[in-house]
C-alpha atoms as a PDB file:
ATOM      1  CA  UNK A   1     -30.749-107.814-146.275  1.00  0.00           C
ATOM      2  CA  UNK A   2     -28.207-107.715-143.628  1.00  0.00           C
ATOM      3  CA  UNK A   3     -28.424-106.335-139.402  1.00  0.00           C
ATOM      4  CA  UNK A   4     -26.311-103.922-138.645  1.00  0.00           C
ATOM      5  CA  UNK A   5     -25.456-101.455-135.074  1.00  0.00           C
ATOM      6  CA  UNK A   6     -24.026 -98.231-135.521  1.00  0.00           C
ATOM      7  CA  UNK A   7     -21.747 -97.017-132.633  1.00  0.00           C
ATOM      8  CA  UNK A   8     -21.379 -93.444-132.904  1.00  0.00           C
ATOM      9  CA  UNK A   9     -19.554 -91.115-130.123  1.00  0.00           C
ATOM     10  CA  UNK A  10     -20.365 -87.401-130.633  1.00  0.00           C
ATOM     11  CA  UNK A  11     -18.047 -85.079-128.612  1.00  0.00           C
ATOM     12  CA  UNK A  12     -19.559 -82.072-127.739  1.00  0.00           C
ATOM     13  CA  UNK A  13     -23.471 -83.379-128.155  1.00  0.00           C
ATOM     14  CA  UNK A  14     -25.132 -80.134-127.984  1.00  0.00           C
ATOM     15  CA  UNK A  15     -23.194 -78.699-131.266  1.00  0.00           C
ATOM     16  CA  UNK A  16     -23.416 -82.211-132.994  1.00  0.00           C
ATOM     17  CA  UNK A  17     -27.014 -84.275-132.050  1.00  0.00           C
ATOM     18  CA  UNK A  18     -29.130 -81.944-134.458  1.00  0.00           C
ATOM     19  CA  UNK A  19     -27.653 -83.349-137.527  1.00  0.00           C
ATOM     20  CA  UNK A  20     -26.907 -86.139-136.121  1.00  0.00           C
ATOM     21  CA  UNK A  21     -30.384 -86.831-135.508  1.00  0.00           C
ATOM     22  CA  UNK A  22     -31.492 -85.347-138.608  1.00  0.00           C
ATOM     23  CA  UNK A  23     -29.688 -87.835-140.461  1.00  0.00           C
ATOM     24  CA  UNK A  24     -31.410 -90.842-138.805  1.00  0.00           C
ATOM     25  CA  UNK A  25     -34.498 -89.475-138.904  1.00  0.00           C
ATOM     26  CA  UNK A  26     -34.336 -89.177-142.903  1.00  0.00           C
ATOM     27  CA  UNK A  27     -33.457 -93.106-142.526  1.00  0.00           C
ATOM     28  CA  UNK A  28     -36.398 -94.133-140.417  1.00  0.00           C
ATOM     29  CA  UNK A  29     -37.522 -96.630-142.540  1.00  0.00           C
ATOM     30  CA  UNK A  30     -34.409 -98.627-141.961  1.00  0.00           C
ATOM     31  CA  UNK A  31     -34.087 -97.919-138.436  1.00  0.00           C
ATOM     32  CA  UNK A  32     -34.870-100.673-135.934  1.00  0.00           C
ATOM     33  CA  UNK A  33     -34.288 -99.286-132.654  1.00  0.00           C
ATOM     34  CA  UNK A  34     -31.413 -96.315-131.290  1.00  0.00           C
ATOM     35  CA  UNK A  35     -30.276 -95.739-127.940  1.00  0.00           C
ATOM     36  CA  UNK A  36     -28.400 -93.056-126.408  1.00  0.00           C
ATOM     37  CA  UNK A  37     -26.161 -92.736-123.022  1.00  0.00           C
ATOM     38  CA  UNK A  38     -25.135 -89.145-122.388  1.00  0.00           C
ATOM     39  CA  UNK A  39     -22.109 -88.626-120.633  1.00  0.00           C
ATOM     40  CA  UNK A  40     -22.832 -84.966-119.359  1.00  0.00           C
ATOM     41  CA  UNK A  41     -19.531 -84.606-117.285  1.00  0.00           C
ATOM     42  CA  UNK A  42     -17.468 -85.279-120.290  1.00  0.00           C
ATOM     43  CA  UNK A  43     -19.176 -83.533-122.906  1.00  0.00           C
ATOM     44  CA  UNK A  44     -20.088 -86.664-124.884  1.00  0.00           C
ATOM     45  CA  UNK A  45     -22.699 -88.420-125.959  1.00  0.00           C
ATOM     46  CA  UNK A  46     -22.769 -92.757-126.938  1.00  0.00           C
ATOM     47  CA  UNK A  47     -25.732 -93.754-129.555  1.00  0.00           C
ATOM     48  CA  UNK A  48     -26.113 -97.304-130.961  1.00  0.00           C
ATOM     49  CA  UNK A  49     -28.643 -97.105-133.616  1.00  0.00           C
ATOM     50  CA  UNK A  50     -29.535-100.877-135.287  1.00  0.00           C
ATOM     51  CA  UNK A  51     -30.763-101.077-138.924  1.00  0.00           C
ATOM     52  CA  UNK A  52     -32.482-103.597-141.173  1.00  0.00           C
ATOM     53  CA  UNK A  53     -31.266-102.692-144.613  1.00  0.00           C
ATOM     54  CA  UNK A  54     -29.052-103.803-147.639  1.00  0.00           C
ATOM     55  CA  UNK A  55     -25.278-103.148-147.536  1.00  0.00           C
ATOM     56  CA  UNK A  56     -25.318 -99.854-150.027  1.00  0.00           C
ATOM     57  CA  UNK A  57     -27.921 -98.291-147.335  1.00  0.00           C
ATOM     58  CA  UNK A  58     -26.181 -99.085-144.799  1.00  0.00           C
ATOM     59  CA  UNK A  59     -22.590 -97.486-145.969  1.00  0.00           C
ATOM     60  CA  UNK A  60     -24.446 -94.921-146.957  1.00  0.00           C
ATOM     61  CA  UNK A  61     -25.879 -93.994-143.305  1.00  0.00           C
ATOM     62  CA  UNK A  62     -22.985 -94.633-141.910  1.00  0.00           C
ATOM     63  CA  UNK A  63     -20.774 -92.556-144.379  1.00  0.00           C
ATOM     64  CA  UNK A  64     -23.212 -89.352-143.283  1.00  0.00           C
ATOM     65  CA  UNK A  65     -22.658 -89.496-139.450  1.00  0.00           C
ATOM     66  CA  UNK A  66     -19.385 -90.358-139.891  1.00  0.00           C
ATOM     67  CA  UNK A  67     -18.871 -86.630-141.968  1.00  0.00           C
ATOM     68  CA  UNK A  68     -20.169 -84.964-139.034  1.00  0.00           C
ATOM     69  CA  UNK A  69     -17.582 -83.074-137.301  1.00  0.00           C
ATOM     70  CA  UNK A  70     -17.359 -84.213-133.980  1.00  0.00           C
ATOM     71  CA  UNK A  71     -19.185 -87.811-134.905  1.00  0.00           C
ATOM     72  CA  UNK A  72     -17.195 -90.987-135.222  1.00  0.00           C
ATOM     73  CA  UNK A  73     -19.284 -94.296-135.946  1.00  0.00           C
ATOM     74  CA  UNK A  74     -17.914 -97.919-136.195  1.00  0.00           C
ATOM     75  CA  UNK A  75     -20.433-100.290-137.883  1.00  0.00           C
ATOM     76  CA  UNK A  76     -20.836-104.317-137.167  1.00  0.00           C
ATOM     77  CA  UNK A  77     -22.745-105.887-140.108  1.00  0.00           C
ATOM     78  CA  UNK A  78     -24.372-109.342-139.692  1.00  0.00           C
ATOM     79  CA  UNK A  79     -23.571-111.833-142.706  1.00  0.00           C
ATOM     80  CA  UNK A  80     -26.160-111.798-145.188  1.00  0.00           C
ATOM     81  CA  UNK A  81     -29.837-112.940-144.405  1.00  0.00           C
ATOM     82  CA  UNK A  82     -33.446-113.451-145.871  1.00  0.00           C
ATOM     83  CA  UNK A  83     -36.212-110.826-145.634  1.00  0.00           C
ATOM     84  CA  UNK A  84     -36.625-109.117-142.084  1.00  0.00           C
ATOM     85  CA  UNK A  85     -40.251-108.448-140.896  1.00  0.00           C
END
């Protein structure tokens, strides 16, 4: 089990959020807490979503928003740990 935060930047938020938050949605298990800063002047939107999952679910989560055009994600993992509550 490892911690992770997804940083994800979505230009043009109104064309991208609906798939974007489709996709987390389908993860909500996983899903520890999100937050979003819109940046209305500048068309874009910031969302930091942090997971509790195992290393193949998290690439995987990350490898959907990041094949959203428009969407571009960075991902810190933690090291490994035990079982999260």
């Amino acid at each position: 089990m490892r911690i992770a935060v997804i940083g994800a930047i979505l230009e043009n938020p109104t064309q991208t959020q609906k798939q974007f938050n489709g996709i987390i949605s389908a993860y909500k298990g996983i899903v520890r807490g999100r937050m979003g800063i819109p940046f209305d002047k500048e068309d874009i939107g910031v969302v930091s979503v942090t997971i509790a999952a195992e290393i193949d679910e998290i690439n995987a989560l990350t490898g959907k928003l990041g094949s959203i055009p428009g969407v571009t994600v960075k991902t810190a993992v933690s090291r490994e740990i035990g079982h999260v509550e």
